[in-house]
PDB file of N, CA and C in Angstrom:
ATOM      1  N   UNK A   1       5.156  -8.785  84.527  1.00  0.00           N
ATOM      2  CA  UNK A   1       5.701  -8.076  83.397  1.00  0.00           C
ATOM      3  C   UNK A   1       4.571  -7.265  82.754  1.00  0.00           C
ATOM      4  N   UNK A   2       4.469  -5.779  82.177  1.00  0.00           N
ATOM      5  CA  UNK A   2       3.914  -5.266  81.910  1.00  0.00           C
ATOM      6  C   UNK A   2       3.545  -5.182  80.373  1.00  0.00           C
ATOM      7  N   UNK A   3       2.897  -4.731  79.366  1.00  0.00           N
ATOM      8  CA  UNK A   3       2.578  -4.885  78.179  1.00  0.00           C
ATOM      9  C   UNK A   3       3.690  -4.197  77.894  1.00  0.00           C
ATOM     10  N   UNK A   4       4.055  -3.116  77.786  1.00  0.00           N
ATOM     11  CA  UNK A   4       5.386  -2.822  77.549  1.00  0.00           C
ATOM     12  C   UNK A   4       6.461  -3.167  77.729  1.00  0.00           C
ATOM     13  N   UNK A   5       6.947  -4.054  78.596  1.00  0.00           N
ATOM     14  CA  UNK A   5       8.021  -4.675  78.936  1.00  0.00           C
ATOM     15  C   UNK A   5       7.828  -5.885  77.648  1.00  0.00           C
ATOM     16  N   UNK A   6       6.463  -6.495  77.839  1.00  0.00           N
ATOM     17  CA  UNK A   6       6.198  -7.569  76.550  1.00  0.00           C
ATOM     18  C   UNK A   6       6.395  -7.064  75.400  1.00  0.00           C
ATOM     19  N   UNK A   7       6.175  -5.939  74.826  1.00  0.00           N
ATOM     20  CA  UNK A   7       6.562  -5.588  73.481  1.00  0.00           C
ATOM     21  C   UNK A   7       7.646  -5.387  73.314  1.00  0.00           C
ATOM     22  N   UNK A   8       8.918  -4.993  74.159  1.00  0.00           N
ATOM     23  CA  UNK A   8       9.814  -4.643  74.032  1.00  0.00           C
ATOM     24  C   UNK A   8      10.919  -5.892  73.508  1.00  0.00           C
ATOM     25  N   UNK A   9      10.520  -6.604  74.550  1.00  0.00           N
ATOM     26  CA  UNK A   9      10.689  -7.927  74.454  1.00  0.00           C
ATOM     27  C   UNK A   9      10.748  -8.471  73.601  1.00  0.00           C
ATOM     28  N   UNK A  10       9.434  -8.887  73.059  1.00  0.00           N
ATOM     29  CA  UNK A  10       9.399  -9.209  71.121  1.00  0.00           C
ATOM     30  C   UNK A  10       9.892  -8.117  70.156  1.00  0.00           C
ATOM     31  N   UNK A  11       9.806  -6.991  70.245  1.00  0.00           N
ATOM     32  CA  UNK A  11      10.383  -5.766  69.540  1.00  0.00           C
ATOM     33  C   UNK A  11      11.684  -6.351  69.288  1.00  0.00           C
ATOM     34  N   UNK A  12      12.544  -6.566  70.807  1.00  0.00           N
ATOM     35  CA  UNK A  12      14.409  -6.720  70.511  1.00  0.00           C
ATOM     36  C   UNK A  12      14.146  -8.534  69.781  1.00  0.00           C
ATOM     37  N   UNK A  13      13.502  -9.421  70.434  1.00  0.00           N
ATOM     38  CA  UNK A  13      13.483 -10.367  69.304  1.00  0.00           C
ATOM     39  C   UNK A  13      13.198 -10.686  68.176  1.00  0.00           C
ATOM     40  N   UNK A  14      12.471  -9.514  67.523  1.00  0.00           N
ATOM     41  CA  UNK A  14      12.349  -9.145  65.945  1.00  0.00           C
ATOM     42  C   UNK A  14      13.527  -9.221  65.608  1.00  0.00           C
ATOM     43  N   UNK A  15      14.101  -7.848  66.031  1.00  0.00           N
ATOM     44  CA  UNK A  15      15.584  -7.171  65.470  1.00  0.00           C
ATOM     45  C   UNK A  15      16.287  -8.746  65.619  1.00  0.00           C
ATOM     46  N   UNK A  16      16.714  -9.028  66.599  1.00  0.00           N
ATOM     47  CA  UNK A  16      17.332 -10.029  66.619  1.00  0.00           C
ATOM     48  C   UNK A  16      17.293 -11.242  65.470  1.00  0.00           C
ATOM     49  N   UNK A  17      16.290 -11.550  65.254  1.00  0.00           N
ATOM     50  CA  UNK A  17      15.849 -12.651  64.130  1.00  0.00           C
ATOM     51  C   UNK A  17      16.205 -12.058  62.692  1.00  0.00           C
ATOM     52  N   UNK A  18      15.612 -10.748  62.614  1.00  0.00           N
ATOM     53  CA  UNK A  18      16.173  -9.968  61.419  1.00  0.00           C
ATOM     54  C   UNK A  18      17.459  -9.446  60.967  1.00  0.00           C
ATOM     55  N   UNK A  19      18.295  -9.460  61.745  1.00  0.00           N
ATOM     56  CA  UNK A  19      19.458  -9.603  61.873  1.00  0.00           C
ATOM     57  C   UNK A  19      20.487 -10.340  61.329  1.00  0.00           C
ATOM     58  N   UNK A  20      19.517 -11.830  62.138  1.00  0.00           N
ATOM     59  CA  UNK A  20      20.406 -13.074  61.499  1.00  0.00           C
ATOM     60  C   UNK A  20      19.873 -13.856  60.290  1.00  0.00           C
ATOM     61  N   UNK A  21      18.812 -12.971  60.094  1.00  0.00           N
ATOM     62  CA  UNK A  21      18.378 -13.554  58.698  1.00  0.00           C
ATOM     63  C   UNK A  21      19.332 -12.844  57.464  1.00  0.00           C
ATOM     64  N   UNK A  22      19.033 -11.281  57.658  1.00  0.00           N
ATOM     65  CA  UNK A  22      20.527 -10.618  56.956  1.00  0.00           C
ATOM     66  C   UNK A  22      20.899 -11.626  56.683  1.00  0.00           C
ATOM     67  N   UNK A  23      22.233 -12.089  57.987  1.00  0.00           N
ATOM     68  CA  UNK A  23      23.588 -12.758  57.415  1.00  0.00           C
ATOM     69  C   UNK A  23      23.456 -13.481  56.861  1.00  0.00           C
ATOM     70  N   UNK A  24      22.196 -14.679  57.218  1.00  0.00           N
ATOM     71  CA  UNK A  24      22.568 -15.616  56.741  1.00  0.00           C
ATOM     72  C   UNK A  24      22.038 -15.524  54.933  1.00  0.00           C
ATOM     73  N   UNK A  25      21.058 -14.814  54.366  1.00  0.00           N
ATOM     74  CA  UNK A  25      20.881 -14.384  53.360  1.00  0.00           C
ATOM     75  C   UNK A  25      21.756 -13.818  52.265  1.00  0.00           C
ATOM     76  N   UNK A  26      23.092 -13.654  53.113  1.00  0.00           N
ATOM     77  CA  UNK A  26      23.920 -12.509  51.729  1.00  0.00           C
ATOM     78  C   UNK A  26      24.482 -13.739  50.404  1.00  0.00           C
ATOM     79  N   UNK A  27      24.195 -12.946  49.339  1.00  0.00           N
ATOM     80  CA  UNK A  27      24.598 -13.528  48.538  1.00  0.00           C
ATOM     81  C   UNK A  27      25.888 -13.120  48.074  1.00  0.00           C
ATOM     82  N   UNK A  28      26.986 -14.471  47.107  1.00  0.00           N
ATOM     83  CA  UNK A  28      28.012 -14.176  46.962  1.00  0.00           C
ATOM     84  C   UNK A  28      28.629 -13.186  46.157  1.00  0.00           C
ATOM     85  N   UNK A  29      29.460 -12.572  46.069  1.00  0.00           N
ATOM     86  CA  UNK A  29      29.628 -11.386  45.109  1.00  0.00           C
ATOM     87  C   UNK A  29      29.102 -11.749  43.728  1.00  0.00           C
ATOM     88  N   UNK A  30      29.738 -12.645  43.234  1.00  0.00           N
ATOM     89  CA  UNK A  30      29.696 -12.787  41.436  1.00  0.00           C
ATOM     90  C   UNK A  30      27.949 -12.771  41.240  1.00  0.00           C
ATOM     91  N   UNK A  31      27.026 -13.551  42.172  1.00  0.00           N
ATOM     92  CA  UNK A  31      25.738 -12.919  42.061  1.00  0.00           C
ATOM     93  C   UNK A  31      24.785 -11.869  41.875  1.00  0.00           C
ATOM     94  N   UNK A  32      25.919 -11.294  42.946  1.00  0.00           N
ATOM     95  CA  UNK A  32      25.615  -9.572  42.910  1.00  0.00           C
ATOM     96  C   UNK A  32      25.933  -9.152  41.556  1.00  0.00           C
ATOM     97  N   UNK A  33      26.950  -9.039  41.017  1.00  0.00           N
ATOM     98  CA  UNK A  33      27.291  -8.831  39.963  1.00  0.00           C
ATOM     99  C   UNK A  33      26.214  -9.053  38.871  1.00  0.00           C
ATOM    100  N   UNK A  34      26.322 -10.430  38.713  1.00  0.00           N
ATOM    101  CA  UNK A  34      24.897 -10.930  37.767  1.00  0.00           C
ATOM    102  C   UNK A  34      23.831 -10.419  37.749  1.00  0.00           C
ATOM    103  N   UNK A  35      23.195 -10.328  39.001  1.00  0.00           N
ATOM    104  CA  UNK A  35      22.110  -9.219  39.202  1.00  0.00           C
ATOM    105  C   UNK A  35      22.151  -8.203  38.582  1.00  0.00           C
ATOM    106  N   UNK A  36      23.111  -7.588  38.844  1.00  0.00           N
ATOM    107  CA  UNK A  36      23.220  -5.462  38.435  1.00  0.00           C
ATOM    108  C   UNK A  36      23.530  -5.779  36.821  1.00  0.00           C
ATOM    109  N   UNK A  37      24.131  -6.723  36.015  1.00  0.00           N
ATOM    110  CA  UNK A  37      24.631  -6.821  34.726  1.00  0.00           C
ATOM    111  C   UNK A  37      22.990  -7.088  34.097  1.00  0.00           C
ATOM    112  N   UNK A  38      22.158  -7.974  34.979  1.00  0.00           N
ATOM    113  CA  UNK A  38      20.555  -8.344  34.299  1.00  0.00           C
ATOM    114  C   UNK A  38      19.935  -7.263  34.172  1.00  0.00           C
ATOM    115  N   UNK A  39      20.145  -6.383  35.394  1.00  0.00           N
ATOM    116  CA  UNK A  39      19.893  -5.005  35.614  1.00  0.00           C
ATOM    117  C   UNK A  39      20.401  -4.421  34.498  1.00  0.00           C
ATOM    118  N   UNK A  40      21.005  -3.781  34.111  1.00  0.00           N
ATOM    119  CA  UNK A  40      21.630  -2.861  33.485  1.00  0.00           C
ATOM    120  C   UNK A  40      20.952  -3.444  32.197  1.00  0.00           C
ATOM    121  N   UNK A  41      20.792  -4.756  31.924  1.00  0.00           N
ATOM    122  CA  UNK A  41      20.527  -5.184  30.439  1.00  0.00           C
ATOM    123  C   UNK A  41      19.156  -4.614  30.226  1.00  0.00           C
ATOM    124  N   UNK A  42      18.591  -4.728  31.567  1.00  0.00           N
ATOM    125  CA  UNK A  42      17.379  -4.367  31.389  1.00  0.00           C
ATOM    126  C   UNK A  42      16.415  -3.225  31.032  1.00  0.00           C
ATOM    127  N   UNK A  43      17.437  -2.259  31.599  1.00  0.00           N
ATOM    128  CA  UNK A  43      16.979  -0.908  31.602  1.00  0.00           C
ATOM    129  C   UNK A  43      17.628  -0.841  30.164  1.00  0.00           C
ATOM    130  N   UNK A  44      18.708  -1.307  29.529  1.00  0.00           N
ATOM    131  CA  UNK A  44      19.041  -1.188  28.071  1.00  0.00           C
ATOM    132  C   UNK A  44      17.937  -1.255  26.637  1.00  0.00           C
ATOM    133  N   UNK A  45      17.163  -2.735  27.844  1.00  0.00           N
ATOM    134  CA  UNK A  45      16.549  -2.747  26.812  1.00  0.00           C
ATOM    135  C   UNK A  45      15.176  -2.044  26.674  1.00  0.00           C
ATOM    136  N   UNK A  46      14.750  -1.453  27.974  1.00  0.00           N
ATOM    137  CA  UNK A  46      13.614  -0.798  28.674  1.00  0.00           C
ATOM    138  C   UNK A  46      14.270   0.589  27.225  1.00  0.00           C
ATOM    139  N   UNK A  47      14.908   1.010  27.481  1.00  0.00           N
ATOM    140  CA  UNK A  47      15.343   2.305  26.630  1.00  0.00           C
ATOM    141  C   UNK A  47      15.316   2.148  24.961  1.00  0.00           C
ATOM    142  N   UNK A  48      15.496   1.036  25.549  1.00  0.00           N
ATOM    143  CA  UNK A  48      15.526   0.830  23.371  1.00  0.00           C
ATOM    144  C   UNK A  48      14.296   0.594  23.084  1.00  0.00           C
ATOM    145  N   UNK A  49      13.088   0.118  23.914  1.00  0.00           N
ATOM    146  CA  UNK A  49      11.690   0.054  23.328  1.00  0.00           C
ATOM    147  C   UNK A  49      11.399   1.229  23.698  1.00  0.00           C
ATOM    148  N   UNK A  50      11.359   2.303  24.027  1.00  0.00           N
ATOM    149  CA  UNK A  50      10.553   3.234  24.534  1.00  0.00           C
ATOM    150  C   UNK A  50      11.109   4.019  23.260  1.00  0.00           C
ATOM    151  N   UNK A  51      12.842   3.993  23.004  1.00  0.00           N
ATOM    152  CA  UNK A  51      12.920   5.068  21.635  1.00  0.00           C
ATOM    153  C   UNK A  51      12.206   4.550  20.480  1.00  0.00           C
ATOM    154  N   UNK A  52      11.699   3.052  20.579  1.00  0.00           N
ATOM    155  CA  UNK A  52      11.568   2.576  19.114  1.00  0.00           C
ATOM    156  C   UNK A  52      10.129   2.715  19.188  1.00  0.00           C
ATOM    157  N   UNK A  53       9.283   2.776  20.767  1.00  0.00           N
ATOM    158  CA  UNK A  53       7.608   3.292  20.702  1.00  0.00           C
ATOM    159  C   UNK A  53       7.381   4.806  20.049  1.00  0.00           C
ATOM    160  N   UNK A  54       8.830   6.128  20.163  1.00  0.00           N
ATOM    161  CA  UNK A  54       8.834   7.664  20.446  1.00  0.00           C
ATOM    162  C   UNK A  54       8.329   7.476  18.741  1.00  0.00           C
ATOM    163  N   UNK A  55       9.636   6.570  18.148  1.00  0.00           N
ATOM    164  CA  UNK A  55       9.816   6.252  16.294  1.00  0.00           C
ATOM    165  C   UNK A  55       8.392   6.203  16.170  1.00  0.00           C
ATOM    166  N   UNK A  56       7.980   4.896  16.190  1.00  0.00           N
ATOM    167  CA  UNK A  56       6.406   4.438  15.803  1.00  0.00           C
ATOM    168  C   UNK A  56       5.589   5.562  16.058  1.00  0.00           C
ATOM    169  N   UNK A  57       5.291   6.289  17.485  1.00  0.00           N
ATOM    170  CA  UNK A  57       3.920   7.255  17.296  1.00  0.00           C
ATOM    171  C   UNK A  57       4.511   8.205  16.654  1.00  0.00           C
ATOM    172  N   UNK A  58       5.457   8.679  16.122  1.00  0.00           N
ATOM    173  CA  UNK A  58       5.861   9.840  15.162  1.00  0.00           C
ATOM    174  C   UNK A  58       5.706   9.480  14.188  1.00  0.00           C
ATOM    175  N   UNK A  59       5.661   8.374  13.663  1.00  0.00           N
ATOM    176  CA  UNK A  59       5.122   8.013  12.125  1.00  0.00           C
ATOM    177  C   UNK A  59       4.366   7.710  12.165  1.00  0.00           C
ATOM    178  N   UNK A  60       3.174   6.828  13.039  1.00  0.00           N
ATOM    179  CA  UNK A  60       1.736   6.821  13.526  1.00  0.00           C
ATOM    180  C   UNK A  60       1.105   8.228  13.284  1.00  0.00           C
ATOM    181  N   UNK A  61       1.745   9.337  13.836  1.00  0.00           N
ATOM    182  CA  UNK A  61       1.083  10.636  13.772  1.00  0.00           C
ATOM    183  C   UNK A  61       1.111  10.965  12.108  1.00  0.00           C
ATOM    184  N   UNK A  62       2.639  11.059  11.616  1.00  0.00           N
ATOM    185  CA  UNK A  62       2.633  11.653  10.341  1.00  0.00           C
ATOM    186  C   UNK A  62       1.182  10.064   9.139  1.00  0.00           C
ATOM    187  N   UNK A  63       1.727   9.622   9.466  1.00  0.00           N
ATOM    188  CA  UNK A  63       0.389   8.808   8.475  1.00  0.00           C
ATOM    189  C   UNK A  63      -0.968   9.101   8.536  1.00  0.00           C
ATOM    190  N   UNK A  64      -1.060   9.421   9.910  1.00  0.00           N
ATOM    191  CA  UNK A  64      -2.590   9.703  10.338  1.00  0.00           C
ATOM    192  C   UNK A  64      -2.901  11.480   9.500  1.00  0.00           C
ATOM    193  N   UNK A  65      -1.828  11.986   9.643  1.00  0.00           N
ATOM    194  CA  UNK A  65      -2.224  13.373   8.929  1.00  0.00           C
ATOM    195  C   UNK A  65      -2.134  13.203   7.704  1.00  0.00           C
ATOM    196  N   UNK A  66      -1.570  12.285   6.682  1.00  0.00           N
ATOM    197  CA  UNK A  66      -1.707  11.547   5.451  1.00  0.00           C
ATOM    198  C   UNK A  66      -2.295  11.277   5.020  1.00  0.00           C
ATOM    199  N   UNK A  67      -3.013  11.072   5.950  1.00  0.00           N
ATOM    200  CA  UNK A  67      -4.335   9.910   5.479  1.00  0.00           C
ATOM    201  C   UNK A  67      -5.732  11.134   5.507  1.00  0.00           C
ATOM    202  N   UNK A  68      -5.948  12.061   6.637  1.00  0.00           N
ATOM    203  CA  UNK A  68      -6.507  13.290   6.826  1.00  0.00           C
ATOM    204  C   UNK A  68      -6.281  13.920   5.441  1.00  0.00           C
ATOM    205  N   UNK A  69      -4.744  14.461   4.858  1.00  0.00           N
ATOM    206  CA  UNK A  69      -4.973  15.186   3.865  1.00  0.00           C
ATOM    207  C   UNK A  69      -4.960  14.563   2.592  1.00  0.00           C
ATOM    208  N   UNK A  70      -4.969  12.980   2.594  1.00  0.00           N
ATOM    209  CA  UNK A  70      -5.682  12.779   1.070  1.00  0.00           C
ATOM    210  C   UNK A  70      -6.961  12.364   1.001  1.00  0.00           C
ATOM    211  N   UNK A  71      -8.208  12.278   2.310  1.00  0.00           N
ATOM    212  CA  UNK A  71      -9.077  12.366   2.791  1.00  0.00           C
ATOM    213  C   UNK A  71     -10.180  13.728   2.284  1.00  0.00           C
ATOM    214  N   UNK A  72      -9.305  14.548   2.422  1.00  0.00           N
ATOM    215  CA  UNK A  72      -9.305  16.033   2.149  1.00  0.00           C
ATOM    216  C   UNK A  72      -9.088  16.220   1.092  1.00  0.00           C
ATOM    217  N   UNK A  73      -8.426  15.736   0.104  1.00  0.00           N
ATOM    218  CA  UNK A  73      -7.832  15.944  -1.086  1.00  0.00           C
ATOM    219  C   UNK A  73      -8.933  15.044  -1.629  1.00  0.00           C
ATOM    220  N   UNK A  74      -9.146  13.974  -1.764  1.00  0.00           N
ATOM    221  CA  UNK A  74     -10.168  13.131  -2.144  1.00  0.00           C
ATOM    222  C   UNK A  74     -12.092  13.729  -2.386  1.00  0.00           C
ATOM    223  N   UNK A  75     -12.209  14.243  -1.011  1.00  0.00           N
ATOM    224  CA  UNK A  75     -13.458  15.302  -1.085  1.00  0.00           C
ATOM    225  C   UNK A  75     -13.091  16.630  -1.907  1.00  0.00           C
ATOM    226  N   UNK A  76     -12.840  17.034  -2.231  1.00  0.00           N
ATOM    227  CA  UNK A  76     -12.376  18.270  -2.951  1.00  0.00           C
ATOM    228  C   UNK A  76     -12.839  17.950  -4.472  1.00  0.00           C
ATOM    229  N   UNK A  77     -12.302  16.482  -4.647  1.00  0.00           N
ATOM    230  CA  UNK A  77     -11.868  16.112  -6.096  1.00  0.00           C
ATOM    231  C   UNK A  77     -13.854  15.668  -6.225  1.00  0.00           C
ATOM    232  N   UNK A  78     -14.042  15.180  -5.200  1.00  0.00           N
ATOM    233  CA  UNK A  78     -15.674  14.730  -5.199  1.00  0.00           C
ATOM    234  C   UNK A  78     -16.311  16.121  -5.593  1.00  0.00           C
ATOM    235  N   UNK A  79     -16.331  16.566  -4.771  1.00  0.00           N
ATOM    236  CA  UNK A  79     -17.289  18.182  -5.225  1.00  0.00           C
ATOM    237  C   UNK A  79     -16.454  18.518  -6.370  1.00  0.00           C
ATOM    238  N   UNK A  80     -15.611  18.917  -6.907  1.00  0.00           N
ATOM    239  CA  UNK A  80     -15.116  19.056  -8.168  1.00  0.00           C
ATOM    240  C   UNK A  80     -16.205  18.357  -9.355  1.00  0.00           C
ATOM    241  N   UNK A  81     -15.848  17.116  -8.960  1.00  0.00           N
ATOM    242  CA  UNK A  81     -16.366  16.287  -9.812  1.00  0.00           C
ATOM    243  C   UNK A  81     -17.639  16.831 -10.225  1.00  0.00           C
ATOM    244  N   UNK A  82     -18.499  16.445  -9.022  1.00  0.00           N
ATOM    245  CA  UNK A  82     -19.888  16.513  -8.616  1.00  0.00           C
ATOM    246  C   UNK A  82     -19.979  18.301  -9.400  1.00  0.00           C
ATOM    247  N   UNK A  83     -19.569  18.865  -9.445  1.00  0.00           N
ATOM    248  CA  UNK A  83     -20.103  20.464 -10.190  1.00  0.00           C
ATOM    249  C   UNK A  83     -19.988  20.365 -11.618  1.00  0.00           C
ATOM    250  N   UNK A  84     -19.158  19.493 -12.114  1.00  0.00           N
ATOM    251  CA  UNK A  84     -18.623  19.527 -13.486  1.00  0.00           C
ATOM    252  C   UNK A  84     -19.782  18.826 -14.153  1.00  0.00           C
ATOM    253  N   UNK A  85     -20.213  17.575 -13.207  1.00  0.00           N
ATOM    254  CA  UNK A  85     -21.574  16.629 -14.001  1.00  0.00           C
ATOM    255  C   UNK A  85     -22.807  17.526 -13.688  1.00  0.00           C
ATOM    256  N   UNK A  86     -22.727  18.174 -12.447  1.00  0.00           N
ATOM    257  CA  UNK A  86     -24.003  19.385 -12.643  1.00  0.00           C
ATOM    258  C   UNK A  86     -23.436  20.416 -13.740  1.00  0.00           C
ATOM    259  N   UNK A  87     -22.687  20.823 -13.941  1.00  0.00           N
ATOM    260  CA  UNK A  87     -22.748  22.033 -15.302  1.00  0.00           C
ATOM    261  C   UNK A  87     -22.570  21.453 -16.249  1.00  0.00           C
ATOM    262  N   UNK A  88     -22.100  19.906 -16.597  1.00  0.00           N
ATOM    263  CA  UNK A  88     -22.568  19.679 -17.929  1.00  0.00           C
ATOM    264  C   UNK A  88     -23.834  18.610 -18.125  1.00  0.00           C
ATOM    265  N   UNK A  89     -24.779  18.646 -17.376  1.00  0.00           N
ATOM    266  CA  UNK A  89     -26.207  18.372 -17.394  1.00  0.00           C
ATOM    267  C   UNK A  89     -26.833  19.661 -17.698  1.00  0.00           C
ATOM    268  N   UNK A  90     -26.317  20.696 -16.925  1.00  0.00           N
ATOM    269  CA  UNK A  90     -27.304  22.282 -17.258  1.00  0.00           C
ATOM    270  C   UNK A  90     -26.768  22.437 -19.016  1.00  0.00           C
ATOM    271  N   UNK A  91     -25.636  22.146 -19.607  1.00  0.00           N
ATOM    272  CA  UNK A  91     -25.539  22.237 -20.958  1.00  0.00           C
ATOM    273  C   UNK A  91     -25.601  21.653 -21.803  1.00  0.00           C
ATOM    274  N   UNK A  92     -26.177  19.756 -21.024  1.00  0.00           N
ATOM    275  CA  UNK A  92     -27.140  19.308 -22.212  1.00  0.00           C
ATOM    276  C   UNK A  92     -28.269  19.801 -21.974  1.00  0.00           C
ATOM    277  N   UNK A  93     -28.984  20.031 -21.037  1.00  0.00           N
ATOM    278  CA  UNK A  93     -30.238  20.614 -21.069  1.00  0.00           C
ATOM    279  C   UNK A  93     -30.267  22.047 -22.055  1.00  0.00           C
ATOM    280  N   UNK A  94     -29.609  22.863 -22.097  1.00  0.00           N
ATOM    281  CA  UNK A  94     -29.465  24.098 -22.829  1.00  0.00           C
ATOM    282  C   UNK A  94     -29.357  23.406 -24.145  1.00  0.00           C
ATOM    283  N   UNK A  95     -28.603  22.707 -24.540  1.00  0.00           N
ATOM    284  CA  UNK A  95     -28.327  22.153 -25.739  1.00  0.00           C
ATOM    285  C   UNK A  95     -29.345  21.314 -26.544  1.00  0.00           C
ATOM    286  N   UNK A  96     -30.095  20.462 -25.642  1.00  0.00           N
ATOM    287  CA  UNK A  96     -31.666  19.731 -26.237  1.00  0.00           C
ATOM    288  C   UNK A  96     -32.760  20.996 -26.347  1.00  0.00           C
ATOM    289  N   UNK A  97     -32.546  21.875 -25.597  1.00  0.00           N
ATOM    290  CA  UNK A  97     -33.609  22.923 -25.511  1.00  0.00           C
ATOM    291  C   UNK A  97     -33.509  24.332 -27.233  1.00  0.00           C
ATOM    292  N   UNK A  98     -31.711  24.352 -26.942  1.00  0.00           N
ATOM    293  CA  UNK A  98     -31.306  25.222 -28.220  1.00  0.00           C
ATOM    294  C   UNK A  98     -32.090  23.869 -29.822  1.00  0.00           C
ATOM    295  N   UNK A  99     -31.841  22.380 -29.616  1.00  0.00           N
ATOM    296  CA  UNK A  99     -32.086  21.982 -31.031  1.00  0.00           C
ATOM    297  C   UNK A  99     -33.599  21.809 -31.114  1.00  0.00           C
ATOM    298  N   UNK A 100     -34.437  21.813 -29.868  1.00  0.00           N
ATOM    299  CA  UNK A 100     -35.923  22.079 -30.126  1.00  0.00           C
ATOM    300  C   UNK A 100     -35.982  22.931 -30.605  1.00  0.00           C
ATOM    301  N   UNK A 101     -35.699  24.290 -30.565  1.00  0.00           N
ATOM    302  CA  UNK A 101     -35.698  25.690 -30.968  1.00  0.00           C
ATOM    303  C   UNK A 101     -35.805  25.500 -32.386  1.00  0.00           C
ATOM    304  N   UNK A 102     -34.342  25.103 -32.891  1.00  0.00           N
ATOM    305  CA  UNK A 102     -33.973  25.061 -34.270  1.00  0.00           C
ATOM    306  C   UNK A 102     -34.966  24.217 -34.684  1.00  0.00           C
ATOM    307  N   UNK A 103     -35.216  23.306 -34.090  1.00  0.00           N
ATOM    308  CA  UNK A 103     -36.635  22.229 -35.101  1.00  0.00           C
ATOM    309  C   UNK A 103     -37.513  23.144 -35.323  1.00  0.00           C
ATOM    310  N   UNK A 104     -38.026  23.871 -34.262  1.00  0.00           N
ATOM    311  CA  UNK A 104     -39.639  24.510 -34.433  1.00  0.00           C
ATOM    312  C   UNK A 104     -39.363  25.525 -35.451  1.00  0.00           C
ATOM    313  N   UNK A 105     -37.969  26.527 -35.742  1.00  0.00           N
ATOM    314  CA  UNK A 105     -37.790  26.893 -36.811  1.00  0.00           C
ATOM    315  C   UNK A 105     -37.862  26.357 -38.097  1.00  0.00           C
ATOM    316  N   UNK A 106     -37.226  25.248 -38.254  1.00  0.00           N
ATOM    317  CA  UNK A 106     -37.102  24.976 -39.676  1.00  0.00           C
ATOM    318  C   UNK A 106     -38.452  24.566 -39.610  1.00  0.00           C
ATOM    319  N   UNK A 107     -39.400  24.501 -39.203  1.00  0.00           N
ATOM    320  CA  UNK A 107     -40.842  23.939 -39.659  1.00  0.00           C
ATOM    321  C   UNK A 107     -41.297  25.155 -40.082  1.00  0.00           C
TER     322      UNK A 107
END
């Protein structure tokens, strides 16, 4: 017998074995059923987390730009600040400098 004749050989006794494994494997309908109903639940619920992840990073996003523009709003109010205590330091300084003035006068 030749190597090919040998493979062929085991080749058709694959099929053969695979075959009867099929049959003897099928499961009964109402299983089937059960299956595709677990199925179906599944992908139900596969869909309902993915809309309720779409929800979350859309309000993930809008907070994050919230947070950016009172970030922004916050520095603004800093330099605000920060100019108002520099110009009213330059007008106590003007102001201790104007009542030296007036002292050295009234002397």
């Amino acid at each position: 017998m030749s190597i090919i004749e040998k493979k062929e050989k085991n080749l058709i006794q694959l099929i053969d074995k695979l075959n009867s494994l099929s049959l003897s494997y099928s499961h009964p309908t109402y299983e089937i059923e059960k299956i595709k109903t677990e199925k179906n639940e599944i992908l139900r619920q596969k869909n309902e987390i993915e809309n309720k992840n779409q929800v979350l990073l859309r309000e993930h996003k809008y907070l994050k730009d919230k947070i950016k523009s009172l970030q922004n709003e916050a520095q603004k109010r800093a330099e605000l600040e920060d100019n108002f205590n520099r110009e009213l330091d330059e007008l106590n300084q003007e102001t201790e400098k104007l009542v030296s003035d007036i002292e050295k006068w009234q002397m």
